[in-house]
N, C-alpha and C. Protein backbone atom coordinates (compact mmCIF):
# COMPACT_ATOMS: atom_id res chain seq x y z
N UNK A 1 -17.24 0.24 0.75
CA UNK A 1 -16.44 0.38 -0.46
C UNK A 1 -15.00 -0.04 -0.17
N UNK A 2 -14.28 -0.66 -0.80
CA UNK A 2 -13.02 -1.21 -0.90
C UNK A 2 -12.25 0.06 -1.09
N UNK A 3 -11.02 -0.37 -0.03
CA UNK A 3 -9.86 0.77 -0.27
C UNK A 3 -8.85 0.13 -0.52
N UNK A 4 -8.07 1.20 -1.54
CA UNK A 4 -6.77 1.05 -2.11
C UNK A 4 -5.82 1.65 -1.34
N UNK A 5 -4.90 1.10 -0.38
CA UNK A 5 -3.57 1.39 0.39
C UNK A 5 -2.46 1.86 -0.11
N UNK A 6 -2.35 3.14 -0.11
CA UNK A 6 -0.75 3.02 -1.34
C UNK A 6 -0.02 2.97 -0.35
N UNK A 7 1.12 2.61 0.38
CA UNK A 7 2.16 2.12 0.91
C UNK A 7 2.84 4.01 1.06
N UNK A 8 3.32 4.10 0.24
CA UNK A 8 4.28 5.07 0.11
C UNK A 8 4.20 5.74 -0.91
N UNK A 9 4.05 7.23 -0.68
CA UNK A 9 3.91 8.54 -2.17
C UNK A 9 5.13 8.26 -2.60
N UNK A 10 5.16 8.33 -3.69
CA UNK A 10 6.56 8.05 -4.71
C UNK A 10 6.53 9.53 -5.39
N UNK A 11 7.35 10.50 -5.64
CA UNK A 11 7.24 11.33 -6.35
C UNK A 11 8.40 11.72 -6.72
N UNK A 12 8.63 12.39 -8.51
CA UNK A 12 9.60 12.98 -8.87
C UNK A 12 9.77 14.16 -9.33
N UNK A 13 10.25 14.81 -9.50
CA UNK A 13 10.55 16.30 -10.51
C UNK A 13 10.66 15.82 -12.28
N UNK A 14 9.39 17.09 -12.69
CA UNK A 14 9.67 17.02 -13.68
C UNK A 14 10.30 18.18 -14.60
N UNK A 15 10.13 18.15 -15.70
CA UNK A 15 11.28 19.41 -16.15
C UNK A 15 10.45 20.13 -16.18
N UNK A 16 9.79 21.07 -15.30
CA UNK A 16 9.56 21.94 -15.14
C UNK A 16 9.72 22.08 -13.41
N UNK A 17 10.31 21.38 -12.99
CA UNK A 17 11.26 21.52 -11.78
C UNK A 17 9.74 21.04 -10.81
N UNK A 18 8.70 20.83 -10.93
CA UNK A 18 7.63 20.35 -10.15
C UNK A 18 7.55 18.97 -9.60
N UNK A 19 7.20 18.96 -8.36
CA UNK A 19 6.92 17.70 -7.88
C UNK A 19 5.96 16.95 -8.54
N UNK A 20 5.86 15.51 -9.23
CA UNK A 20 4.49 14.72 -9.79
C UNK A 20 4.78 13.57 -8.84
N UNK A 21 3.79 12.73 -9.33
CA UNK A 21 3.79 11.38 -9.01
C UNK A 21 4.39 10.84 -9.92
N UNK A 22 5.56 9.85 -9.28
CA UNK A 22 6.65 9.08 -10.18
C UNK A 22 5.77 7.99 -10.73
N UNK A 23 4.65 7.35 -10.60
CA UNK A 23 4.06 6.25 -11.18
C UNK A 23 2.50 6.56 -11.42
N UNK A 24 2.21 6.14 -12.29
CA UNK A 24 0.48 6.19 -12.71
C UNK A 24 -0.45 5.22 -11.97
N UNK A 25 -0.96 5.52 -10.85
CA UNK A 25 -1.27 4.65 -10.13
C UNK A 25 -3.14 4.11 -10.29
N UNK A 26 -3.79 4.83 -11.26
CA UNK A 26 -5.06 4.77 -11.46
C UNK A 26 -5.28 3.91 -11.61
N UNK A 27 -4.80 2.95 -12.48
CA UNK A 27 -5.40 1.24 -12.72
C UNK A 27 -5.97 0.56 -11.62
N UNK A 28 -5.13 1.35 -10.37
CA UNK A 28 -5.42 0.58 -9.37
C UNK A 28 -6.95 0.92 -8.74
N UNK A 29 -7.55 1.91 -9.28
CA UNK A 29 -8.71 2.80 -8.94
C UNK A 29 -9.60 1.55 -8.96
N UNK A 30 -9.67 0.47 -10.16
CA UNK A 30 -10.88 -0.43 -10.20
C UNK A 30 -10.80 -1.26 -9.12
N UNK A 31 -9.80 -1.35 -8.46
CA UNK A 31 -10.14 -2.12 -6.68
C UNK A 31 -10.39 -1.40 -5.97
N UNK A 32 -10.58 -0.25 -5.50
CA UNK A 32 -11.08 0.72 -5.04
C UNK A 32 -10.86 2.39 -4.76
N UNK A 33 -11.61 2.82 -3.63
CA UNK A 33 -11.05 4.32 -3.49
C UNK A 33 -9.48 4.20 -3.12
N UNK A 34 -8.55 5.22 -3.64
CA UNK A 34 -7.13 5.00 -3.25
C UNK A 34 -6.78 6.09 -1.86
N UNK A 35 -6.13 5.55 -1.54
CA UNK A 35 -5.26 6.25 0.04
C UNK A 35 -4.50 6.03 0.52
N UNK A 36 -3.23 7.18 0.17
CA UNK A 36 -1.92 7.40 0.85
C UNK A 36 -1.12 7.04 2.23
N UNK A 37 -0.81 5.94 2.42
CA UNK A 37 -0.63 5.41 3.86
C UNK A 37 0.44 6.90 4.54
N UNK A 38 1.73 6.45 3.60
CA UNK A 38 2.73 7.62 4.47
C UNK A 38 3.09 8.53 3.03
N UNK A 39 3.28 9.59 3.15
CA UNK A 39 3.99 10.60 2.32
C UNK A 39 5.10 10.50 1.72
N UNK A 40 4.98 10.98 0.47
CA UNK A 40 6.43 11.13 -0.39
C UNK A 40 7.75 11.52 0.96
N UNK A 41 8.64 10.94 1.09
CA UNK A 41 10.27 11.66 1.27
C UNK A 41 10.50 10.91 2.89
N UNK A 42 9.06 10.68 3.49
CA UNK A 42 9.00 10.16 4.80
C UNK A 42 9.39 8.58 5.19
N UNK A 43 10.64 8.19 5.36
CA UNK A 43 10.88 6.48 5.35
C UNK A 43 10.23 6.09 6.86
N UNK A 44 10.85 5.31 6.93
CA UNK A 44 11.19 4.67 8.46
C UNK A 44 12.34 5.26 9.43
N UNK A 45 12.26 6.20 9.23
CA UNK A 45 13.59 6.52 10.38
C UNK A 45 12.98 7.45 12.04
N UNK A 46 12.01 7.46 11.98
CA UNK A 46 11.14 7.76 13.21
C UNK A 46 10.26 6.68 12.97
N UNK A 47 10.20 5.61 13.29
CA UNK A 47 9.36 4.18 13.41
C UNK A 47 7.93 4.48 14.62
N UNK A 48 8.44 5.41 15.43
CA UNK A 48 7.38 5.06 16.66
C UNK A 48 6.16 6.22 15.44
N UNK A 49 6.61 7.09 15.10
CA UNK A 49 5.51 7.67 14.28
C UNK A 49 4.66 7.52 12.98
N UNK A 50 5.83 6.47 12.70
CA UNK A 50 5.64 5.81 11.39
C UNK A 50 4.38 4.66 11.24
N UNK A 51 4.50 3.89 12.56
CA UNK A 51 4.18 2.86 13.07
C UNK A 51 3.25 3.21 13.63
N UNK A 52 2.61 4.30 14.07
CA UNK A 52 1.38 4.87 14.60
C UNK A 52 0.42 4.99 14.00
N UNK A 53 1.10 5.81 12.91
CA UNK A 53 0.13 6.30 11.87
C UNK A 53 -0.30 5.33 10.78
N UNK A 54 0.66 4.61 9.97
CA UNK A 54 0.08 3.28 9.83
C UNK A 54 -1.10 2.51 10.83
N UNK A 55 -1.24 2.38 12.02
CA UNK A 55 -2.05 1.57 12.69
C UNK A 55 -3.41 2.70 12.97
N UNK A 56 -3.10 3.64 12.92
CA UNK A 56 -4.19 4.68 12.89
C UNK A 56 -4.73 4.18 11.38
N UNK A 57 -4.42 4.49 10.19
CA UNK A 57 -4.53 4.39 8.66
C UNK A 57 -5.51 2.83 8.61
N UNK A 58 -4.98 2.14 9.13
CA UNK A 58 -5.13 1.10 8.42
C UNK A 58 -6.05 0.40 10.00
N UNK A 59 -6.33 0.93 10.69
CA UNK A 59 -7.28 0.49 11.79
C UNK A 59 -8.59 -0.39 11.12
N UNK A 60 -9.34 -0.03 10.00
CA UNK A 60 -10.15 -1.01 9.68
C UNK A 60 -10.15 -1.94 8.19
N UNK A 61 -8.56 -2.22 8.39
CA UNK A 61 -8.30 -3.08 7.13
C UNK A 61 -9.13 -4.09 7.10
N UNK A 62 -9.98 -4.65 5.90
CA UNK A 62 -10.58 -5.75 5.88
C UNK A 62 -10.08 -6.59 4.65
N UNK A 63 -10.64 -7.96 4.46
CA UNK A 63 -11.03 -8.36 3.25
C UNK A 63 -11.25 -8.19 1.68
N UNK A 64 -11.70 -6.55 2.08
CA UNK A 64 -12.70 -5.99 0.97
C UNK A 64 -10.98 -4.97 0.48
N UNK A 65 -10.27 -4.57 1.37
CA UNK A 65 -9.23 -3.78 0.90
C UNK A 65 -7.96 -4.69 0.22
N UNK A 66 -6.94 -3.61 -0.02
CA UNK A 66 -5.37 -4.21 -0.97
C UNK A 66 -4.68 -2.76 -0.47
N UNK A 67 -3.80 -3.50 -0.65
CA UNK A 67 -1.74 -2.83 -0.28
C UNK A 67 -1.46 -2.58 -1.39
N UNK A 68 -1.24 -1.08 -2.41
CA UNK A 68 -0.18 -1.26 -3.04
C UNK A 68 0.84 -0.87 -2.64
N UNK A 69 2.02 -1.64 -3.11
CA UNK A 69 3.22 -1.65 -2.23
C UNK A 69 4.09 -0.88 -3.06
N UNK A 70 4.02 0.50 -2.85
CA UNK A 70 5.48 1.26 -3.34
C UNK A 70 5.94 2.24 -2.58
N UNK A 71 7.10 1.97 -2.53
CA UNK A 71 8.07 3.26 -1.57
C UNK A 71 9.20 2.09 -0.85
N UNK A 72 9.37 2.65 0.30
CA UNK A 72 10.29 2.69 0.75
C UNK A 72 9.98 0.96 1.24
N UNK A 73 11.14 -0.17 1.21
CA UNK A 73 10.95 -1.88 1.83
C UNK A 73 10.45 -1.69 3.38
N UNK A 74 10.85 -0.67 3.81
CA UNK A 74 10.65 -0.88 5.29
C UNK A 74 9.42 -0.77 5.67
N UNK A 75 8.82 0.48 4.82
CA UNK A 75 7.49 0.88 5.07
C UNK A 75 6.40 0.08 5.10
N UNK A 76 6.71 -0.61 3.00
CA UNK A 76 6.07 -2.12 2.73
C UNK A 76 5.57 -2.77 3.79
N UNK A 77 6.93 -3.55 4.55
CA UNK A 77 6.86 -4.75 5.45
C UNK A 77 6.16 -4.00 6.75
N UNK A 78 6.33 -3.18 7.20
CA UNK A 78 5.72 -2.45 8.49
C UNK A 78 3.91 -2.31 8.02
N UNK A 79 3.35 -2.05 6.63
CA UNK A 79 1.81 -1.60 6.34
C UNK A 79 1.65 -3.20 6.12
N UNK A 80 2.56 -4.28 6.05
CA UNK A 80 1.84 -5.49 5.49
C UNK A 80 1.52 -6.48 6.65
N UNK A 81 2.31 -5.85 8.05
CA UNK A 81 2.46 -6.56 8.77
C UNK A 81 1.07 -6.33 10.09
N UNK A 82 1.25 -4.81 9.62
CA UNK A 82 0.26 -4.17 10.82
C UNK A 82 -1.78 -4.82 9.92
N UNK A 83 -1.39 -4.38 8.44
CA UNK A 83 -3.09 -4.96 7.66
C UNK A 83 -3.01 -6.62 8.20
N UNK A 84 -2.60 -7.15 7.92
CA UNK A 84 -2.35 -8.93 8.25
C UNK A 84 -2.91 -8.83 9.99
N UNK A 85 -1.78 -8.19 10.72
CA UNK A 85 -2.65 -8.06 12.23
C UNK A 85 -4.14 -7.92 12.30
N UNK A 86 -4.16 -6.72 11.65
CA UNK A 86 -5.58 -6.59 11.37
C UNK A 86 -6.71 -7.10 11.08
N UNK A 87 -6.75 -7.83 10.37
CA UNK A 87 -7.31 -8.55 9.24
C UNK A 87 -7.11 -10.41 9.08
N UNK A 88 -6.60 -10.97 10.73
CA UNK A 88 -6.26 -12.43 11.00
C UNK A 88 -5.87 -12.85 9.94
N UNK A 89 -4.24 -11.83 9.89
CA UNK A 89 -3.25 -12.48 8.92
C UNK A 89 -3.40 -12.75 7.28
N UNK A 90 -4.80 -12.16 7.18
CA UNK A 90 -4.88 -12.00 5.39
C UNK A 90 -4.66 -10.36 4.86
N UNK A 91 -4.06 -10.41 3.64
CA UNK A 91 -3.66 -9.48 3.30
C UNK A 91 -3.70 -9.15 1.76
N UNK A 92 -4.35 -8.33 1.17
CA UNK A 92 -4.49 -9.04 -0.32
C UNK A 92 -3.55 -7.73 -0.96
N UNK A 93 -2.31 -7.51 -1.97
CA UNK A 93 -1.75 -6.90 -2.37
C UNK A 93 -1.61 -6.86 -3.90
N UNK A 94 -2.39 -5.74 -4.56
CA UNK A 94 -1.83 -5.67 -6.04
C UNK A 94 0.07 -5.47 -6.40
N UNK A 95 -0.44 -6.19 -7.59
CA UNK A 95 1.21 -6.30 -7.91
C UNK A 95 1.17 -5.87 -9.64
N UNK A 96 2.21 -5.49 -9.88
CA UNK A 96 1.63 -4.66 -11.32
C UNK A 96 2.14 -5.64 -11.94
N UNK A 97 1.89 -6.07 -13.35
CA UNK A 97 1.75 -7.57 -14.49
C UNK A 97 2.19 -6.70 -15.46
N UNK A 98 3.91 -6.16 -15.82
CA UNK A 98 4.11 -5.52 -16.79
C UNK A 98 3.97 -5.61 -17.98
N UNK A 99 3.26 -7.18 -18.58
CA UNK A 99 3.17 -7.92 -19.53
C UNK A 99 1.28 -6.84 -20.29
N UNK A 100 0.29 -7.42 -18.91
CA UNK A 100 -0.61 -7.12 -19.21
C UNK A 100 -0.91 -5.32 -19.00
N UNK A 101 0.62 -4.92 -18.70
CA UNK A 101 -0.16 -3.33 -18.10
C UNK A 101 -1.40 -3.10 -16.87
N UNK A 102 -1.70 -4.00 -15.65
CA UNK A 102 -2.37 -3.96 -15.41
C UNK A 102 -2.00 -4.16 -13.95
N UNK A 103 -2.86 -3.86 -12.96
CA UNK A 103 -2.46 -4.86 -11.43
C UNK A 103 -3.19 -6.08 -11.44
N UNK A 104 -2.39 -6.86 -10.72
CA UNK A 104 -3.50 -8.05 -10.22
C UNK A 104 -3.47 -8.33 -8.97
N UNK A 105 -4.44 -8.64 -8.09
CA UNK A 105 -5.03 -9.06 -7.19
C UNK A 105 -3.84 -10.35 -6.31
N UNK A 106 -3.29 -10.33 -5.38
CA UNK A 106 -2.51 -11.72 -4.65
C UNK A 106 -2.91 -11.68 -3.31
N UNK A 107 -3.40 -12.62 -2.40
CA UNK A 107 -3.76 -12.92 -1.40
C UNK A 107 -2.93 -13.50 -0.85
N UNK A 108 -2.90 -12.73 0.15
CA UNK A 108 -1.42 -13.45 1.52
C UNK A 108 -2.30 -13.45 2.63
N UNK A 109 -2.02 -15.00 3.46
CA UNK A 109 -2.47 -15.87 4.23
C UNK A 109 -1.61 -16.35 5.31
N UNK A 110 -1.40 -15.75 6.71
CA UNK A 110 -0.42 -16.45 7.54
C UNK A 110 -1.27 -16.85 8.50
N UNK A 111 -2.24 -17.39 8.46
CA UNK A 111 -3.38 -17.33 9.29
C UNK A 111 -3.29 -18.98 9.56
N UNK A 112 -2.47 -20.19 8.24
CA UNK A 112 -3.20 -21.02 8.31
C UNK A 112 -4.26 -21.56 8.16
N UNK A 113 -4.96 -21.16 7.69
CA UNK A 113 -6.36 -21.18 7.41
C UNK A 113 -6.50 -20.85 5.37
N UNK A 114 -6.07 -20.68 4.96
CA UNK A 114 -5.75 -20.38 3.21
C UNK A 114 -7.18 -21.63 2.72
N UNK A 115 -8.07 -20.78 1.77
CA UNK A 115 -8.66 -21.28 1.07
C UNK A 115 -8.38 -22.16 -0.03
């Protein structure tokens, strides 16, 4: 089954002073099961743990998976760099189409090799 990468928990307070999720991320459900790379509030500022756990997370990135990319730039480029390792430099990342309300599907290729 295809997994959905979320990059980074995004979360805000709402008026009732509770933590939610700052974005509706379900659309993304029809590419697959979803899973939290790093936690709301946690950037890059301990990298060696950051960078672990990402490569732990994402140990059997394939083909069949996607990156969504929200949170923190550093995090982004660190989960896009370690799936691409993974995965001989392909990397497929939804990107949200504010037009259509929807994600779509983009394939990144440093492999050389691009269909």
């Amino acid at each position: 089954m295809s997994k959905v990468f979320i990059t980074q928990e995004k979360m805000r307070k709402n008026i009732a002073g509770d933590f939610v999720q700052q974005f509706d991320l379900t659309p993304a459900l029809k590419y697959g099961k979803m899973e939290v790379l790093i936690p709301a509030g946690r950037a890059l500022f301990a990298p060696v743990l950051t960078i672990r756990t990402l490569k732990e997370k994402l140990a059997d990135f394939s083909d069949d998976d996607y990156l969504l990319t929200v949170g923190d730039p550093s995090v982004i480029a660190a989960a896009a760099m370690i799936a691409g390792e993974k995965n001989n430099g392909r990397v497929k990342i939804l990107k949200w189409d504010r037009i259509e309300h929807d994600y779509i599907s983009i394939q990144l290729d440093t492999s050389g090799k691009a269909v």
